[in-house]
C-alpha atoms as a PDB file:
ATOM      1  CA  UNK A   1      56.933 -65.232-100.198  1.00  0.00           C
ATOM      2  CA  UNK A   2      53.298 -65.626-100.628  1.00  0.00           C
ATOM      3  CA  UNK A   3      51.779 -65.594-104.164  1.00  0.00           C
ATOM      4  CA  UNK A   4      50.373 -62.515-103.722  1.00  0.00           C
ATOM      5  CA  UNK A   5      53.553 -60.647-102.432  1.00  0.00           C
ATOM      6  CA  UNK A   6      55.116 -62.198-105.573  1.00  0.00           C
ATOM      7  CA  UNK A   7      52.791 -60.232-108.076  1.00  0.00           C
ATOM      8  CA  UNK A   8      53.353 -56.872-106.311  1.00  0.00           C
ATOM      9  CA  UNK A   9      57.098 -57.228-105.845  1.00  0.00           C
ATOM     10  CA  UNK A  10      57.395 -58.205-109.746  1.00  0.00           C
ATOM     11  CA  UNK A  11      56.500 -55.001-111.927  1.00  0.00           C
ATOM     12  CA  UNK A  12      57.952 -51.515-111.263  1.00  0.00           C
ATOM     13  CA  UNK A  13      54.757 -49.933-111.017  1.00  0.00           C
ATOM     14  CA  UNK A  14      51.137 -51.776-110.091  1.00  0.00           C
ATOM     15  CA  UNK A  15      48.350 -50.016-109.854  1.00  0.00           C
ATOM     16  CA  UNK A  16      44.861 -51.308-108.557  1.00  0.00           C
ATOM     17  CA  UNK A  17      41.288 -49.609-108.188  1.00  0.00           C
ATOM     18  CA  UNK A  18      42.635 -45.977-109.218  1.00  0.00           C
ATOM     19  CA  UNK A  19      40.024 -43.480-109.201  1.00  0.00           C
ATOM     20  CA  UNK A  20      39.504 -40.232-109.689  1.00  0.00           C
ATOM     21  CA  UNK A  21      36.112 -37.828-109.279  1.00  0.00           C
ATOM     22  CA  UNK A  22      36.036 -34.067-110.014  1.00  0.00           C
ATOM     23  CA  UNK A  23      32.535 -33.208-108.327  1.00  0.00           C
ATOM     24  CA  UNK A  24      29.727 -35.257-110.785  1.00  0.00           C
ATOM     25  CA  UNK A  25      32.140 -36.360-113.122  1.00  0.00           C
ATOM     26  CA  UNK A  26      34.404 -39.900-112.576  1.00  0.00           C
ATOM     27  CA  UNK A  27      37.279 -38.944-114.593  1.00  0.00           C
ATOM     28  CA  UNK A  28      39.249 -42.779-113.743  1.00  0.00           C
ATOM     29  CA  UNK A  29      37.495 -45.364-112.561  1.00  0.00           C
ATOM     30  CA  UNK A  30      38.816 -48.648-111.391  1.00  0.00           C
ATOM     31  CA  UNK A  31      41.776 -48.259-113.413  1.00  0.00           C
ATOM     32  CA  UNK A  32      44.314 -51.112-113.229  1.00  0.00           C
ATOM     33  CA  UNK A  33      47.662 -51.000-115.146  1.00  0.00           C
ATOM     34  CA  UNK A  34      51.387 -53.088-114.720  1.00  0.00           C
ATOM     35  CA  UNK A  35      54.637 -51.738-115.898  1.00  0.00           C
ATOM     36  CA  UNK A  36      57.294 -54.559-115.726  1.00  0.00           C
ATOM     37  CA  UNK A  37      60.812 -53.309-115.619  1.00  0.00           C
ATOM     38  CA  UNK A  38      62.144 -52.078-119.105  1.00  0.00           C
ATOM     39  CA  UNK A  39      58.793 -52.442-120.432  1.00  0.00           C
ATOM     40  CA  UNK A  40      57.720 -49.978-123.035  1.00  0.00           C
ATOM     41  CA  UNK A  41      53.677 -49.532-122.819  1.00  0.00           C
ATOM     42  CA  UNK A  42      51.363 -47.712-124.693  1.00  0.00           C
ATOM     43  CA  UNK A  43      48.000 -45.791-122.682  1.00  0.00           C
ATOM     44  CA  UNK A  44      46.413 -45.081-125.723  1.00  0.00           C
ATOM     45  CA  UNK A  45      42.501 -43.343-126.114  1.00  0.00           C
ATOM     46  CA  UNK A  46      40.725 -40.243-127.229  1.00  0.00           C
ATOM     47  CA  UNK A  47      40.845 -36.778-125.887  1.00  0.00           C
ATOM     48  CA  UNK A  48      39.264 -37.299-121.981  1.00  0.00           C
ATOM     49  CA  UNK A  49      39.701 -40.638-121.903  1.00  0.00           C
ATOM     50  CA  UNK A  50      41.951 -40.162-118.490  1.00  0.00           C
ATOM     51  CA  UNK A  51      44.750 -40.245-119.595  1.00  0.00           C
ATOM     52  CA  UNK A  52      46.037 -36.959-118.177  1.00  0.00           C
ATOM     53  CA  UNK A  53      44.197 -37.841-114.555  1.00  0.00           C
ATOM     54  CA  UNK A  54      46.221 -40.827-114.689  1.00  0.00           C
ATOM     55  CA  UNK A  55      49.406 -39.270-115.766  1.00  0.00           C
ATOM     56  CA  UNK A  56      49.035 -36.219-112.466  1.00  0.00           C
ATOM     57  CA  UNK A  57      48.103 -38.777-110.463  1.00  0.00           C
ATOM     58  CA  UNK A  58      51.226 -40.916-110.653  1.00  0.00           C
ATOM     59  CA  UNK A  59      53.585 -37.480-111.103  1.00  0.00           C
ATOM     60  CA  UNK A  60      51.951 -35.962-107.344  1.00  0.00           C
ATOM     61  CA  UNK A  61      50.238 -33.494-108.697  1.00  0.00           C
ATOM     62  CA  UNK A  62      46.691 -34.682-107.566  1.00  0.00           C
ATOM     63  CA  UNK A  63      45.783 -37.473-105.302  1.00  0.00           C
ATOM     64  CA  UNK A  64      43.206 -39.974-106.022  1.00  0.00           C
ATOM     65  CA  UNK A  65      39.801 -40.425-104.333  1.00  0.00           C
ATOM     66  CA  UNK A  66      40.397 -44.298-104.196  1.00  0.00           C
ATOM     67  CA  UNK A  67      43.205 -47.271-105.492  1.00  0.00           C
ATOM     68  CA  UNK A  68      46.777 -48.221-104.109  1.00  0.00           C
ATOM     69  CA  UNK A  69      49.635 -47.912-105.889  1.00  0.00           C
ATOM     70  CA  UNK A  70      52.931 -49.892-105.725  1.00  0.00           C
ATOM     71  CA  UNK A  71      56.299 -48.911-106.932  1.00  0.00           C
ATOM     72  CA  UNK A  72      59.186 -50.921-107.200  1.00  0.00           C
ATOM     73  CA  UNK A  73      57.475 -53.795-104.613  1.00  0.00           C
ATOM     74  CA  UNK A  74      56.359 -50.648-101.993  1.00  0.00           C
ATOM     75  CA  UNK A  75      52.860 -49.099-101.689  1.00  0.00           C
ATOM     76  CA  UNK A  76      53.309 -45.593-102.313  1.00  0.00           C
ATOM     77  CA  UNK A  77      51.290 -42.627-101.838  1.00  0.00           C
ATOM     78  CA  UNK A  78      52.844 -39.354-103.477  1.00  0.00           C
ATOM     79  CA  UNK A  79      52.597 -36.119-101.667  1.00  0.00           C
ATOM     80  CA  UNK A  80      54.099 -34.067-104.182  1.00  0.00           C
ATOM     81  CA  UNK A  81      55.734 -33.992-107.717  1.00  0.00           C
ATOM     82  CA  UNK A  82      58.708 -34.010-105.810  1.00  0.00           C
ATOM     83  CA  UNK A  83      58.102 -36.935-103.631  1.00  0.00           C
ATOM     84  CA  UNK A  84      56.908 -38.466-107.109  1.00  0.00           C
ATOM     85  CA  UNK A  85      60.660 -37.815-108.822  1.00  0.00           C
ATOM     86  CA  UNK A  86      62.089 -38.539-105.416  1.00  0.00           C
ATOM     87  CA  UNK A  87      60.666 -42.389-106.012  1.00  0.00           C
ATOM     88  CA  UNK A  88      62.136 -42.797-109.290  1.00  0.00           C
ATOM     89  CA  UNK A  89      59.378 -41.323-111.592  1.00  0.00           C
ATOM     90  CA  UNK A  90      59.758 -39.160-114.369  1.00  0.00           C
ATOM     91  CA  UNK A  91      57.635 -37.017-116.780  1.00  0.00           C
ATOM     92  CA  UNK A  92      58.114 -35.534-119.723  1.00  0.00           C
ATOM     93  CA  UNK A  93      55.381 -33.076-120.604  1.00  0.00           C
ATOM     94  CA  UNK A  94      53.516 -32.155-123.717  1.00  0.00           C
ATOM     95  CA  UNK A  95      54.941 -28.602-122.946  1.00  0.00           C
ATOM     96  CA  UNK A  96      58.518 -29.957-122.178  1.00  0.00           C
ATOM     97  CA  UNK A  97      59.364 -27.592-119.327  1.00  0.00           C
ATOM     98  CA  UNK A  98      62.286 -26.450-121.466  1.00  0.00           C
ATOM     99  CA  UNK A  99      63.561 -23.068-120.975  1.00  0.00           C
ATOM    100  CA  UNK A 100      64.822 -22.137-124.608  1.00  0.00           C
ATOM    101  CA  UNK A 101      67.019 -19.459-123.444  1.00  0.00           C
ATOM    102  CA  UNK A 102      69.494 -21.698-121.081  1.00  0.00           C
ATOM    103  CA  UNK A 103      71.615 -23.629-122.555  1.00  0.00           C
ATOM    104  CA  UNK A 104      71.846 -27.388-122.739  1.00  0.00           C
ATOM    105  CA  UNK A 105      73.337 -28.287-120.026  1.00  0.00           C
ATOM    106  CA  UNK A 106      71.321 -26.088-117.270  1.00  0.00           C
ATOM    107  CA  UNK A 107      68.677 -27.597-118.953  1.00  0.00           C
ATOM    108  CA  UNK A 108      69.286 -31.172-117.890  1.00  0.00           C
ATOM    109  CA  UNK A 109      70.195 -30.250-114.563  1.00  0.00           C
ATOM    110  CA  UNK A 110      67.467 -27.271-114.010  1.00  0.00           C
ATOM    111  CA  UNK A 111      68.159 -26.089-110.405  1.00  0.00           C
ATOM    112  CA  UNK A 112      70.000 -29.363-109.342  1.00  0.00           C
ATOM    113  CA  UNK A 113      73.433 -27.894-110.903  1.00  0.00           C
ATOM    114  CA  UNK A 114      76.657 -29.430-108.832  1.00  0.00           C
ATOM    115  CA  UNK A 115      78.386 -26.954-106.325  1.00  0.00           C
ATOM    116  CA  UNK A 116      81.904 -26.398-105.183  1.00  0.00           C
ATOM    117  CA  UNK A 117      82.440 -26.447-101.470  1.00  0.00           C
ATOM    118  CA  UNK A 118      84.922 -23.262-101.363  1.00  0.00           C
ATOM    119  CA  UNK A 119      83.471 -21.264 -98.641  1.00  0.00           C
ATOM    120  CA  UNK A 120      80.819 -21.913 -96.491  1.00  0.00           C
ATOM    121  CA  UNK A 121      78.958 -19.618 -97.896  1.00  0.00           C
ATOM    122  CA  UNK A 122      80.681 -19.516-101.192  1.00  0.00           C
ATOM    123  CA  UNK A 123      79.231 -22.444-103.216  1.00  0.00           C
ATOM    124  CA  UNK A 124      79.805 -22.186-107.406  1.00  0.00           C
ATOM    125  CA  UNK A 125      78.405 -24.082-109.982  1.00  0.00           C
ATOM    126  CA  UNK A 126      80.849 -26.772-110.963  1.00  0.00           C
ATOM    127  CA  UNK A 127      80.325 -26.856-114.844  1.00  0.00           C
ATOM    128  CA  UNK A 128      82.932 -29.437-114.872  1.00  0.00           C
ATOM    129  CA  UNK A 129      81.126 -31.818-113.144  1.00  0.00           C
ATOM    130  CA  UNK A 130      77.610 -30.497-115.094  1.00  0.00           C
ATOM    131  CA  UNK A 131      79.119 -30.695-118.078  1.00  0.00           C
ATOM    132  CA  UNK A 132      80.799 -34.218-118.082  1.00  0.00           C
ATOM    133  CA  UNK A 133      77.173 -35.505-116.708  1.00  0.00           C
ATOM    134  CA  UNK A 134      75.227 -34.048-118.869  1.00  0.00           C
ATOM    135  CA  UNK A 135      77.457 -35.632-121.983  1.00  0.00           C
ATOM    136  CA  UNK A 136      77.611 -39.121-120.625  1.00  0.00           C
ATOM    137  CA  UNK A 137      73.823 -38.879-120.504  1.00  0.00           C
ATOM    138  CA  UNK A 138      73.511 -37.354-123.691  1.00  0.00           C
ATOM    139  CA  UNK A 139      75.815 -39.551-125.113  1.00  0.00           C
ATOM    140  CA  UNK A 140      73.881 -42.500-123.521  1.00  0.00           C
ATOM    141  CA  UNK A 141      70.500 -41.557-125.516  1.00  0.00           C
ATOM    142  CA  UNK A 142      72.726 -41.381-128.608  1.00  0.00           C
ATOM    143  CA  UNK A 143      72.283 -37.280-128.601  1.00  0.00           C
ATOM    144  CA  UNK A 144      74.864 -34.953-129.807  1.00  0.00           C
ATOM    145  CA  UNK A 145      74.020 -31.905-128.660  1.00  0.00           C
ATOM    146  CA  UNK A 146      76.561 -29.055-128.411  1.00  0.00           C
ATOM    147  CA  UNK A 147      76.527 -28.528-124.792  1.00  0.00           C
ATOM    148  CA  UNK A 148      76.671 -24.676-124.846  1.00  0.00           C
ATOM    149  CA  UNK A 149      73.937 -24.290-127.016  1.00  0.00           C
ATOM    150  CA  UNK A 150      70.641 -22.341-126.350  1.00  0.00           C
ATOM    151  CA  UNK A 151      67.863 -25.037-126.145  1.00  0.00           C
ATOM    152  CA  UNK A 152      65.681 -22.936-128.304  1.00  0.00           C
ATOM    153  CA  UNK A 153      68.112 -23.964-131.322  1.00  0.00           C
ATOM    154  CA  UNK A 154      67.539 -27.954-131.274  1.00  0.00           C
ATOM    155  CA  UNK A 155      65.315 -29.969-132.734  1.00  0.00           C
ATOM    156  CA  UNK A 156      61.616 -30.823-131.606  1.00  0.00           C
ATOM    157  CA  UNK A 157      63.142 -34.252-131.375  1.00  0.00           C
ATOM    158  CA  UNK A 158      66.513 -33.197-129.191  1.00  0.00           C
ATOM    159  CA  UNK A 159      64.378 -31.254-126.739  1.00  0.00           C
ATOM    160  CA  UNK A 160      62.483 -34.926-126.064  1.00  0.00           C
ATOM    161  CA  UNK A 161      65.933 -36.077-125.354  1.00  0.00           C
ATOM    162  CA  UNK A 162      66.537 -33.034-123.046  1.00  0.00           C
ATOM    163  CA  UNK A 163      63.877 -33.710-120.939  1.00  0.00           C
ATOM    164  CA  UNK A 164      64.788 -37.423-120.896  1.00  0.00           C
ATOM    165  CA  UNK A 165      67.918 -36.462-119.700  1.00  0.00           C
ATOM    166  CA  UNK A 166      66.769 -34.668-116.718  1.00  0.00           C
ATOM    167  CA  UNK A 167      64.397 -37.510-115.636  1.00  0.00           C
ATOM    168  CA  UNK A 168      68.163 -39.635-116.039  1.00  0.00           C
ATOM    169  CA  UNK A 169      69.833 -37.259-113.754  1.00  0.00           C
ATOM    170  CA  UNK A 170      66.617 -37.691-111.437  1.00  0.00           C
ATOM    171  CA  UNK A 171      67.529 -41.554-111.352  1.00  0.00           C
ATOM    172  CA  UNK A 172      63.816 -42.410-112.858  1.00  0.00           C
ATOM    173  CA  UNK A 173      63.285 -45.975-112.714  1.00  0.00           C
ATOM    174  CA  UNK A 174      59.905 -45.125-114.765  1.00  0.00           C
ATOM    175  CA  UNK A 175      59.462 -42.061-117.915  1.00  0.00           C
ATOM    176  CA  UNK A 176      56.052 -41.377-118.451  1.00  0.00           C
ATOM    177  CA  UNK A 177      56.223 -39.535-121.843  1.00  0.00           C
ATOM    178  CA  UNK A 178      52.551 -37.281-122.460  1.00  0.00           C
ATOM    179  CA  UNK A 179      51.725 -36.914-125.889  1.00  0.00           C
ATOM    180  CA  UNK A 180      55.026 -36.948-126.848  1.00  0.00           C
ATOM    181  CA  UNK A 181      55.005 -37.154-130.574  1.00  0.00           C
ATOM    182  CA  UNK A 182      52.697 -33.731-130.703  1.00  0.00           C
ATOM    183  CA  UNK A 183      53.959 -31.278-133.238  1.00  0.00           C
ATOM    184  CA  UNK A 184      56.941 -33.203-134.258  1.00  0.00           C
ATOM    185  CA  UNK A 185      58.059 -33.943-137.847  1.00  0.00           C
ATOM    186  CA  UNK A 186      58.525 -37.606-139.136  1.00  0.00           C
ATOM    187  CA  UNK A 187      62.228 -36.997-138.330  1.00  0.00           C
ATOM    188  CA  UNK A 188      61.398 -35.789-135.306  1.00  0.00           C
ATOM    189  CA  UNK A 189      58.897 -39.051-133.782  1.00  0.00           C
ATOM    190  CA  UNK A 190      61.646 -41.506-134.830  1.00  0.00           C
ATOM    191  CA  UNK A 191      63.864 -39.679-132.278  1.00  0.00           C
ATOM    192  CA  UNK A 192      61.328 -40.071-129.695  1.00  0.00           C
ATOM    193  CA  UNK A 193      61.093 -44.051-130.501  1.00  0.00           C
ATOM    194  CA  UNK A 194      64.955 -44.172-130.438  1.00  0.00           C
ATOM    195  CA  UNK A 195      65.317 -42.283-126.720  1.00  0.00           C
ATOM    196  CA  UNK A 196      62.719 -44.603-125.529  1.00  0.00           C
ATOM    197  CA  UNK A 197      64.196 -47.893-126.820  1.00  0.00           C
ATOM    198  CA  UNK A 198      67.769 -46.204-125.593  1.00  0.00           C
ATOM    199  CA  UNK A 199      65.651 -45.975-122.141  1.00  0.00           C
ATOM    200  CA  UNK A 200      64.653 -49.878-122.370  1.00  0.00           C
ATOM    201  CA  UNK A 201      68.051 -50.851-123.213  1.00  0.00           C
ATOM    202  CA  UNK A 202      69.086 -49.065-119.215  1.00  0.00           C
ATOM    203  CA  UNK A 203      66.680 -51.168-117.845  1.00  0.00           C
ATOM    204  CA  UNK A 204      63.867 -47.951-117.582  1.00  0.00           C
ATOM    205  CA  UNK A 205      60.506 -48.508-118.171  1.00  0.00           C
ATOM    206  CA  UNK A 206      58.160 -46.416-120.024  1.00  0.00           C
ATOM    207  CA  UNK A 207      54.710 -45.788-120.839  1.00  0.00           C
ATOM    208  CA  UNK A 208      53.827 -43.442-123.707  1.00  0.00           C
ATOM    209  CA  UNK A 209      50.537 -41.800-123.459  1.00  0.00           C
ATOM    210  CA  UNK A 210      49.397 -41.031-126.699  1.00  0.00           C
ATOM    211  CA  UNK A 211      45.805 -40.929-128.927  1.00  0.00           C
ATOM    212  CA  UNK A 212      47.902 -42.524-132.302  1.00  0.00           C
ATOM    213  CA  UNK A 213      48.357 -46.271-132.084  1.00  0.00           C
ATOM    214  CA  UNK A 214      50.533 -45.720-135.704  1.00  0.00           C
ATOM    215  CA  UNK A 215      53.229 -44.051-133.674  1.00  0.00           C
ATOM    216  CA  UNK A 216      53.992 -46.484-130.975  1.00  0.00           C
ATOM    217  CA  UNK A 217      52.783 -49.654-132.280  1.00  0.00           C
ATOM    218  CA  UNK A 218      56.383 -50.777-133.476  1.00  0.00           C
ATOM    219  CA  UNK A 219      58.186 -50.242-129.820  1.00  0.00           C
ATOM    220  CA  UNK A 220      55.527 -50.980-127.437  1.00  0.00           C
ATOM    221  CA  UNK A 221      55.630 -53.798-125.165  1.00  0.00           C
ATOM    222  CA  UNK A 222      51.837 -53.686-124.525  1.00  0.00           C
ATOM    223  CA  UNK A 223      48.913 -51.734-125.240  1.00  0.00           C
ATOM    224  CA  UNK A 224      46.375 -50.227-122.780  1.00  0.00           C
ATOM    225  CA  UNK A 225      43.154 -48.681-124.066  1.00  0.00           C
ATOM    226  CA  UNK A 226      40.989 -46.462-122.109  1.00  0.00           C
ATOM    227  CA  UNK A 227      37.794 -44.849-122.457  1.00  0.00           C
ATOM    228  CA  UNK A 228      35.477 -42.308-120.405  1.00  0.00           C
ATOM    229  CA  UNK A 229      38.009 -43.224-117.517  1.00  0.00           C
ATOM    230  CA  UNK A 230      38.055 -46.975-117.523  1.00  0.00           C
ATOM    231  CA  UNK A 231      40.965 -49.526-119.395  1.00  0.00           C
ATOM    232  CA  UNK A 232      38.637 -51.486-122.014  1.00  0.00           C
ATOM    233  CA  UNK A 233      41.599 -53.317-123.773  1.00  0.00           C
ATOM    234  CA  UNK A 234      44.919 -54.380-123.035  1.00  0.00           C
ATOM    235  CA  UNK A 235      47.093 -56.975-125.545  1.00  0.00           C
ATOM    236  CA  UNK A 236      50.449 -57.876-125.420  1.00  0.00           C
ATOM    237  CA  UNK A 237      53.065 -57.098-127.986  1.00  0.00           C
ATOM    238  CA  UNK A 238      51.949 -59.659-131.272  1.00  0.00           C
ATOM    239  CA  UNK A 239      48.754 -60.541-129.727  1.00  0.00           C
ATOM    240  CA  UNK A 240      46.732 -58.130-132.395  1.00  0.00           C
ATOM    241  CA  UNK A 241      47.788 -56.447-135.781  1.00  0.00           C
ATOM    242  CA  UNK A 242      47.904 -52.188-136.044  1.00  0.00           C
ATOM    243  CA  UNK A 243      44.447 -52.391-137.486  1.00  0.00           C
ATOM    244  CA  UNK A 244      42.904 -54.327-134.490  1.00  0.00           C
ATOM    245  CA  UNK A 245      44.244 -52.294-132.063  1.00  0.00           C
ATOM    246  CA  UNK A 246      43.389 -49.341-134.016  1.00  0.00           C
ATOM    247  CA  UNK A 247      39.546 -50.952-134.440  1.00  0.00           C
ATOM    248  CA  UNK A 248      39.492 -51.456-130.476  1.00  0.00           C
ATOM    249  CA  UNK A 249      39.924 -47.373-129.768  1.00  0.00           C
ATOM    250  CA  UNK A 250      37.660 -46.710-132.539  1.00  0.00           C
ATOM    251  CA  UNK A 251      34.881 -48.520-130.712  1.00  0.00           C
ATOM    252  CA  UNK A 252      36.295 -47.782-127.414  1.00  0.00           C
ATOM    253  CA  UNK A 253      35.629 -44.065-128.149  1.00  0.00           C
END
């Protein structure tokens, strides 16, 4: 194996030369970032930055105007959100996606609920087989939720761990979390830092896009800074101090 074929085949997900126009305006340009496997990294910059343009861009939703993409060693070119999940990626949303009326357990498996073969035309949900999955999961993440319960009665911090699950159940090699720490309580963002580091303990890598350095500083693996579509910065875990990194997005915006 050549040198080259080494550095793609190493990280989870490369990306090289991503961009992104929307008629005048270059919302990613050039954009280069490496997610090894069970790395925890941080995209951190201001409000239109590109952060979300990045995040829809990996997820399916949009396609870029230029760039390659690699996942997992393989160039990739998603065609959908589904083809997205279908390569082992997962988001979690600002908005969640949870429906508070259903209760835990749909919630995790979210039209994907286990069948029983009785009929041929006859096919039940199999809240046996829902259930016991959706604990082990749970119980993986260190969440105990009561499975019957309406999702509308758990914490800011459980519903994170909700829509973790589901990217589990997906079998999501990489969680992109957006914003994730957004109307939480203090109580609430440490559960978000524990799913994640439950998520690097699997093996699952992550990158948390976020505008606060203060929240992820202590779990990530590295730091990427962007700005007006373009990375500016990007340090490794101990190679600069909360108030460096913190003075790099303050000039980077």
């Amino acid at each position: 194996m050549s040198e080259t074929e080494q550095q793609i085949t190493n990280p989870i997900l490369r990306v090289r030369g991503l961009t992104k126009w929307y008629g005048m305006t270059c919302a990613l340009r050039d954009f280069d970032i490496d997610v090894d496997r069970g790395e925890i990294v941080a995209l951190l910059g201001p409000n239109g930055a590109g952060k979300s343009t990045f995040v829809k861009i990996i997820s399916g939703y949009i396609r870029p105007d230029a760039g390659r993409i690699w996942l997992d060693g393989k160039e990739v070119q998603f065609k959908s959100p589904q083809d997205a999940i279908l390569h082992g990626i997962g988001v979690v949303y600002q908005e969640l996606a949870i429906v508070k009326d259903l209760k835990v357990s749909y919630n995790i498996f979210l039209g994907r609920e286990p069948v029983k073969n009785i009929f041929k035309f006859i096919k039940p949900i199999d809240f046996e087989v829902m259930y016991e999955t959706s604990k082990n999961i749970l119980d993986g993440l260190g969440l105990h939720i009561p499975l019957d319960q309406e999702a509308q009665y758990c914490s800011g911090g459980e519903k994170q761990g909700i829509a973790i699950a589901r990217c589990i159940l997906s079998g999501a090699k990489l969680v992109i979390l957006d914003e994730p720490y957004s109307a939480l309580s203090v109580k609430g963002r440490r559960k978000v830092n524990e799913l994640v580091l439950k998520l690097k303990e699997k093996n699952i890598s992550s990158i948390i896009i976020s505008h606060d350095i203060h929240q992820v500083y202590e779990i990530a693996d590295r730091y990427v800074i962007i700005s007006r579509g373009q990375k500016v910065a990007e340090y490794k875990k101990g190679e600069r101090s909360l108030e460096e990194i913190e003075e790099a997005i303050a000039i980077a915006t």
